[in-house]
C-alpha atoms as a PDB file:
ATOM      1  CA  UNK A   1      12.637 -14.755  -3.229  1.00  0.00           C
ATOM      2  CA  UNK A   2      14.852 -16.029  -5.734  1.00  0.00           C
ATOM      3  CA  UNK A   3      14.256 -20.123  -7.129  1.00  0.00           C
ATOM      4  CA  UNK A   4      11.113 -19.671  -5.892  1.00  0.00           C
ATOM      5  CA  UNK A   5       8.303 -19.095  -8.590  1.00  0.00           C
ATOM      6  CA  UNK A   6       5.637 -16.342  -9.011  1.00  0.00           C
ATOM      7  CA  UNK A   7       2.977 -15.516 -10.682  1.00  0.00           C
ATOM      8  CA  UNK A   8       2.684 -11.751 -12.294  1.00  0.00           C
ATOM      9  CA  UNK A   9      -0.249  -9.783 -10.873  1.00  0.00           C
ATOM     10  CA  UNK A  10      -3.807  -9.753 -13.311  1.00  0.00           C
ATOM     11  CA  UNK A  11      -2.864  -8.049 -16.609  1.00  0.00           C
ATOM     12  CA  UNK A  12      -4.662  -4.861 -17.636  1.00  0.00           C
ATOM     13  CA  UNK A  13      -6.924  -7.060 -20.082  1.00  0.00           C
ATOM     14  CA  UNK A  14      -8.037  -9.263 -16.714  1.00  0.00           C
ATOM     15  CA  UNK A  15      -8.662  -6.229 -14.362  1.00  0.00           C
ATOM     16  CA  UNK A  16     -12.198  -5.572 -14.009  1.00  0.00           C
ATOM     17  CA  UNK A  17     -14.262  -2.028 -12.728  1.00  0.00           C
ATOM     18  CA  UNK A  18     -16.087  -2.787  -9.583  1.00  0.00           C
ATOM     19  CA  UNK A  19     -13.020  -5.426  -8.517  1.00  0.00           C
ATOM     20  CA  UNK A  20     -12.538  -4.758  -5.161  1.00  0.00           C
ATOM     21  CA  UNK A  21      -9.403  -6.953  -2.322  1.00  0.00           C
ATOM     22  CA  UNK A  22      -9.684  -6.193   1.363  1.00  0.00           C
ATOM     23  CA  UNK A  23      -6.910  -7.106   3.952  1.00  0.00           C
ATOM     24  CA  UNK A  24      -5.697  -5.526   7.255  1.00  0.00           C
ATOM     25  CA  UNK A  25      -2.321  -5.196   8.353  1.00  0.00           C
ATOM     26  CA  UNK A  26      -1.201  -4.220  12.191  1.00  0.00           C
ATOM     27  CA  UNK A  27       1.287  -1.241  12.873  1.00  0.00           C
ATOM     28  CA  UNK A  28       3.911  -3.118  14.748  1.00  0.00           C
ATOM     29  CA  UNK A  29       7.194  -1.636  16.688  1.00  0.00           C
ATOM     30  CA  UNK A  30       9.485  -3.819  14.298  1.00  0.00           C
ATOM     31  CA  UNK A  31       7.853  -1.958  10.970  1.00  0.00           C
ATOM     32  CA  UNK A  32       8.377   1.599  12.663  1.00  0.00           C
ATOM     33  CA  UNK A  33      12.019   1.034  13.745  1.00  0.00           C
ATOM     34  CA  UNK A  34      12.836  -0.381  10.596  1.00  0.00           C
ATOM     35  CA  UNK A  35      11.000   2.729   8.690  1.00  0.00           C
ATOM     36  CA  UNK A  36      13.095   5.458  11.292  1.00  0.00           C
ATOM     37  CA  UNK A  37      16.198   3.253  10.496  1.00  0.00           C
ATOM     38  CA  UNK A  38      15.923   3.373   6.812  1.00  0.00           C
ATOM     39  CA  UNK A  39      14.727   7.297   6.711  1.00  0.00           C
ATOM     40  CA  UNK A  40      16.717   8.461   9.675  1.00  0.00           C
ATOM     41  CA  UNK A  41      13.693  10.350  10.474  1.00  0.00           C
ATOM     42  CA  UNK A  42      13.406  11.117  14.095  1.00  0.00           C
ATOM     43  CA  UNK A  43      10.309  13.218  14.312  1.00  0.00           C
ATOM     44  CA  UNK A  44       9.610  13.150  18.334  1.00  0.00           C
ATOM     45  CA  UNK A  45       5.694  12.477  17.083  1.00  0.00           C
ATOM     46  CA  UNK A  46       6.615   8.814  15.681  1.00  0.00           C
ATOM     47  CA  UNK A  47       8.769   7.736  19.047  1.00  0.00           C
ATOM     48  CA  UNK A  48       8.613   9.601  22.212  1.00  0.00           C
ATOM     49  CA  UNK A  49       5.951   9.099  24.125  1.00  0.00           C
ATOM     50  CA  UNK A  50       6.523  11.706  26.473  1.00  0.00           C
ATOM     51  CA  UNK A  51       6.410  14.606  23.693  1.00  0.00           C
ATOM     52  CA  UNK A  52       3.651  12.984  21.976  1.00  0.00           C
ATOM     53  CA  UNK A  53       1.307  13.041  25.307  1.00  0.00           C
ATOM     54  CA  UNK A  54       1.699  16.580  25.416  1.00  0.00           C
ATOM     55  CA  UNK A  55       0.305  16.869  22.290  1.00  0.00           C
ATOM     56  CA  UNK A  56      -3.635  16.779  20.736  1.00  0.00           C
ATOM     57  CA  UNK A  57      -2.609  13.301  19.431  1.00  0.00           C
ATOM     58  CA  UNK A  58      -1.825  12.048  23.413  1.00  0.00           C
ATOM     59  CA  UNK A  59       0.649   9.184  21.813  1.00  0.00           C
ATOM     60  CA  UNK A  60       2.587   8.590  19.229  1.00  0.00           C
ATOM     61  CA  UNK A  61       1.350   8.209  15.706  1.00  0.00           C
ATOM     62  CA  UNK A  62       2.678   6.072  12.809  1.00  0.00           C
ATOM     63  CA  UNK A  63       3.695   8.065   9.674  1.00  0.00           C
ATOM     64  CA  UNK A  64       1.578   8.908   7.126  1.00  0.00           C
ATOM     65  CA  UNK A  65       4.389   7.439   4.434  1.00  0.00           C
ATOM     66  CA  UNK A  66       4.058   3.802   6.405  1.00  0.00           C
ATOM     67  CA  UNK A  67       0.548   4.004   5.705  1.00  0.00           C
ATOM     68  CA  UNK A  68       0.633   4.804   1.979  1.00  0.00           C
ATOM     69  CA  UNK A  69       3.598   1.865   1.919  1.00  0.00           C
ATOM     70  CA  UNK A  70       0.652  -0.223   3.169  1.00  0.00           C
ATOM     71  CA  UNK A  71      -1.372   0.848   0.568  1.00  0.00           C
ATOM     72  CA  UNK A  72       1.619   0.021  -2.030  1.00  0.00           C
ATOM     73  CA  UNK A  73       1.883  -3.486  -0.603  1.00  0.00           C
ATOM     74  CA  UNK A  74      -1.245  -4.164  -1.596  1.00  0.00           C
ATOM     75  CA  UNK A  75      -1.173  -3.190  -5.006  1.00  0.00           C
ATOM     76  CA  UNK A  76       2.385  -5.133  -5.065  1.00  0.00           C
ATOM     77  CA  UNK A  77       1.023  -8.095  -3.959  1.00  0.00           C
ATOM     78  CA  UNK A  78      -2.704  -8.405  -4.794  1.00  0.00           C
ATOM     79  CA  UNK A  79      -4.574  -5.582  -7.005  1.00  0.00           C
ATOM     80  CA  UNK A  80      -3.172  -5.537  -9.523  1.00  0.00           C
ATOM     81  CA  UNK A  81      -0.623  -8.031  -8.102  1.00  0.00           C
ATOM     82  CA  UNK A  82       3.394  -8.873  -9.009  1.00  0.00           C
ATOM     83  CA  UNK A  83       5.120  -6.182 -11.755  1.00  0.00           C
ATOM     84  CA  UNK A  84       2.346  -3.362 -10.785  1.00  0.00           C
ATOM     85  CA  UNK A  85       3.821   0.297 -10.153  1.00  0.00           C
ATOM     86  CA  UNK A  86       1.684   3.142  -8.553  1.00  0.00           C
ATOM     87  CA  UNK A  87       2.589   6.302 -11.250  1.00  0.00           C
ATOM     88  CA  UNK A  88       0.188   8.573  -9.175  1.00  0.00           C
ATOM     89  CA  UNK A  89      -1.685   8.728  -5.706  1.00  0.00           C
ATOM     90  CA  UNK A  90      -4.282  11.110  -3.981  1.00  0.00           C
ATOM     91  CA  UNK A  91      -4.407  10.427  -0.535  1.00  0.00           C
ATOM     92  CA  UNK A  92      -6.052  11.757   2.588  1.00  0.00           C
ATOM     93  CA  UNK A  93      -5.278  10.990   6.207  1.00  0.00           C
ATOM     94  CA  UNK A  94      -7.979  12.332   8.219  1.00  0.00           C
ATOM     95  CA  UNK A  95      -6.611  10.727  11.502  1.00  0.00           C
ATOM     96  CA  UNK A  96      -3.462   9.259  12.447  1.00  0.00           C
ATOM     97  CA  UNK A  97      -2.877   5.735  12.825  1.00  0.00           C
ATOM     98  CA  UNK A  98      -1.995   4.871  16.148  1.00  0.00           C
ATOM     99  CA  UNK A  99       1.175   2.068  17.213  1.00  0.00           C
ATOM    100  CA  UNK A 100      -0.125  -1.266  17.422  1.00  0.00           C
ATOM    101  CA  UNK A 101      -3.279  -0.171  15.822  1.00  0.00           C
ATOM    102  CA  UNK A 102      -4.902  -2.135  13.472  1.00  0.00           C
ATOM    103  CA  UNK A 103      -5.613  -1.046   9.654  1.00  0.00           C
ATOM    104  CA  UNK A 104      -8.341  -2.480   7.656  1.00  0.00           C
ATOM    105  CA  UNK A 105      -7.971  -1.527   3.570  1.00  0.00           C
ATOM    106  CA  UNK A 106     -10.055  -1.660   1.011  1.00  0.00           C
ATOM    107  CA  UNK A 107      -9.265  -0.995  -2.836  1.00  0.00           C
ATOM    108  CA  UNK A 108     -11.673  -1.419  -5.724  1.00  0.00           C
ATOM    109  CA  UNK A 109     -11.098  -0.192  -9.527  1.00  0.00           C
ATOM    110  CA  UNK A 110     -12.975   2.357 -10.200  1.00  0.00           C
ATOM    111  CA  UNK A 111     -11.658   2.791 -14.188  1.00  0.00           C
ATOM    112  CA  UNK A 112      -9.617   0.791 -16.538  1.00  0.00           C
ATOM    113  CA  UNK A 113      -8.047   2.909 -19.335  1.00  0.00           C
ATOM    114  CA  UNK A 114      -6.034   0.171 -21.544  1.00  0.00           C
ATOM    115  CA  UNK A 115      -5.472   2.742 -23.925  1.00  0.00           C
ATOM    116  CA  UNK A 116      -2.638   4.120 -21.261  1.00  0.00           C
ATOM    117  CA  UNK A 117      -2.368   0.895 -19.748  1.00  0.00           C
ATOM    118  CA  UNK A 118      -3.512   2.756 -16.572  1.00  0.00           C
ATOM    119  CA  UNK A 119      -5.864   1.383 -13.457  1.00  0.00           C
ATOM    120  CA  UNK A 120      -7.397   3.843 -11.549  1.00  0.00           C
ATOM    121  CA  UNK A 121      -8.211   2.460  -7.845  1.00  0.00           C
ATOM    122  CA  UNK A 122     -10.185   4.074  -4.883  1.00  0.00           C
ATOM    123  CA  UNK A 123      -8.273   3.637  -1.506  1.00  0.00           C
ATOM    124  CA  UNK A 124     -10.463   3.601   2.082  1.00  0.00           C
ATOM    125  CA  UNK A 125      -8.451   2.561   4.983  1.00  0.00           C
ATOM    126  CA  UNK A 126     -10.190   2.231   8.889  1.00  0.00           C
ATOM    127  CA  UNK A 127      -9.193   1.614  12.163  1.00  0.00           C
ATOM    128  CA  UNK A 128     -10.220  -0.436  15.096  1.00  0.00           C
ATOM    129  CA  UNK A 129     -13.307   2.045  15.688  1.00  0.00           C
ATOM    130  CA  UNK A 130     -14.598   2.336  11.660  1.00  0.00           C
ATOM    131  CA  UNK A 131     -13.242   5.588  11.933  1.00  0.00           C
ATOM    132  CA  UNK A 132     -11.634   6.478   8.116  1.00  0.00           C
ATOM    133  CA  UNK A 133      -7.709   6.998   8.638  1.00  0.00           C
ATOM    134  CA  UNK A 134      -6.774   6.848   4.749  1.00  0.00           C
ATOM    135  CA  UNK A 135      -8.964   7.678   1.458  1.00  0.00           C
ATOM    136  CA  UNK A 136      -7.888   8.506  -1.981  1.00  0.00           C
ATOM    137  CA  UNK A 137      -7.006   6.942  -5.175  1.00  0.00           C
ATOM    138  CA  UNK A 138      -4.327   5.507  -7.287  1.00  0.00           C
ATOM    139  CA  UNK A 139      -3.187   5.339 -10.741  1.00  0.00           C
ATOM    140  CA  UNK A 140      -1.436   2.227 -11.464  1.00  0.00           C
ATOM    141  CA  UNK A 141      -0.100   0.472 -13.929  1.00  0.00           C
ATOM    142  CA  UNK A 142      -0.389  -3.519 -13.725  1.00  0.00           C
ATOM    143  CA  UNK A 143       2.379  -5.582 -15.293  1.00  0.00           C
ATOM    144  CA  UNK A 144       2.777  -5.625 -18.817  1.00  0.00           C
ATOM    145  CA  UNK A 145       3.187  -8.844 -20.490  1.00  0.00           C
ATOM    146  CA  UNK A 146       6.546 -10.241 -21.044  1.00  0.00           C
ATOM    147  CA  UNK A 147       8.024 -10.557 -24.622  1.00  0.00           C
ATOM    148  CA  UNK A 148       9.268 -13.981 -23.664  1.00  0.00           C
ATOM    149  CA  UNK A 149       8.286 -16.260 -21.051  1.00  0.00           C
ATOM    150  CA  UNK A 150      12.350 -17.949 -21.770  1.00  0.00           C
ATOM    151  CA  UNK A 151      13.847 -15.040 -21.141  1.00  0.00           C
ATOM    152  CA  UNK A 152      16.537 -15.457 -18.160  1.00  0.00           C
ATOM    153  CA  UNK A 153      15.812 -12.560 -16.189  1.00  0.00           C
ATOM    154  CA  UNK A 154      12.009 -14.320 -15.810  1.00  0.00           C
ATOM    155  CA  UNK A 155      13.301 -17.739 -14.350  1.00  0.00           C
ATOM    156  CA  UNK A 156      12.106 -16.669 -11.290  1.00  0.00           C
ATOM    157  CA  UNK A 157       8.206 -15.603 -12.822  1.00  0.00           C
ATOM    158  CA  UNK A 158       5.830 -16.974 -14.707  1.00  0.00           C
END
C-alpha cells in the first residue's frame, strides 16, 4: 500500500441521498481460515462438516461477523470510500451465508446529516437464489478533509 497513491473516499459535502454502489464478493475457504486464524474461533458450525449436517443448516455456514466485514469493505473502499469509519450498524441476518456462496450487496444513503458529519446507509445483501441474507443500516462517517494536503503522514493520499 505504501508509495502507492490514493484517493480519499467522497467527502460528506459530495455524498448524495438516493446514492446507491452494488458489488458481490464470494465466501472463499482462504477468507474463512484466515478469519478462524485471526479469532481463534472454532465454532464446529463454521468448519466441520460432519456436525454441521446434523444440523437444520445441513453444512457449514460462514459467520455472521465475515459478512458484516463485507459490508465494512465496502464502505472502506467505495461508499463513502478511503478514511470512512462505520460508528454504528443495525444488521439482520435472516439466513446464513453458505461456503463458496456468492453475496450480492447493495448500499444506498438514505440521510446525510453534515451537521454530525454522519451518513446514514441502508444495507441489503442476497444470495445466489435472491433470497435476503443481510439487511440493516449504517452510520458512517466519511473522511474528513485534511488540514494539509503537505503534511507527511498524507504522502501516501491525496
Amino acid at each position: 500500500m505504501l508509495g502507492k497513491k490514493r484517493k480519499l473516499g467522497k467527502k460528506i459535502s459530495d455524498v448524495k441521498v438516493g446514492e446507491e454502489f452494488s458489488t458481490s464478493f464470494t465466501v472463499e475457504d482462504r477468507d474463512l481460515l484466515m478469519y478462524l486464524g485471526l479469532t481463534d474461533d472454532a465454532n464446529p458450525l463454521y468448519i466441520q462438516h460432519d456436525y454441521a449436517s446434523q444440523t437444520p443448516f445441513k453444512r457449514p455456514v460462514t459467520p455472521t461477523v465475515m459478512v458484516f466485514g463485507m459490508v465494512t469493505s465496502i464502505v472502506s473502499m467505495h461508499l463513502p470510500g478511503p478514511g470512512s469509519h462505520v460508528i454504528q450498524q443495525n444488521l439482520d441476518y435472516p439466513k446464513p451465508v453458505f461456503h463458496y456462496a456468492e453475496v450480492k450487496f447493495d448500499l444506498k444513503v438514505r440521510e446525510v446529516d453534515k451537521e454530525n458529519h454522519h451518513v446514514h446507509l441502508d444495507v441489503h445483501g442476497y444470495d445466489e437464489e435472491g433470497d435476503v441474507v443481510v439487511k440493516g443500516s449504517l452510520v458512517v462517517q466519511p473522511p474528513y478533509e485534511p488540514d494539509s494536503m503537505n503534511a507527511r503522514s498524507l504522502e501516501n493520499f491525496y
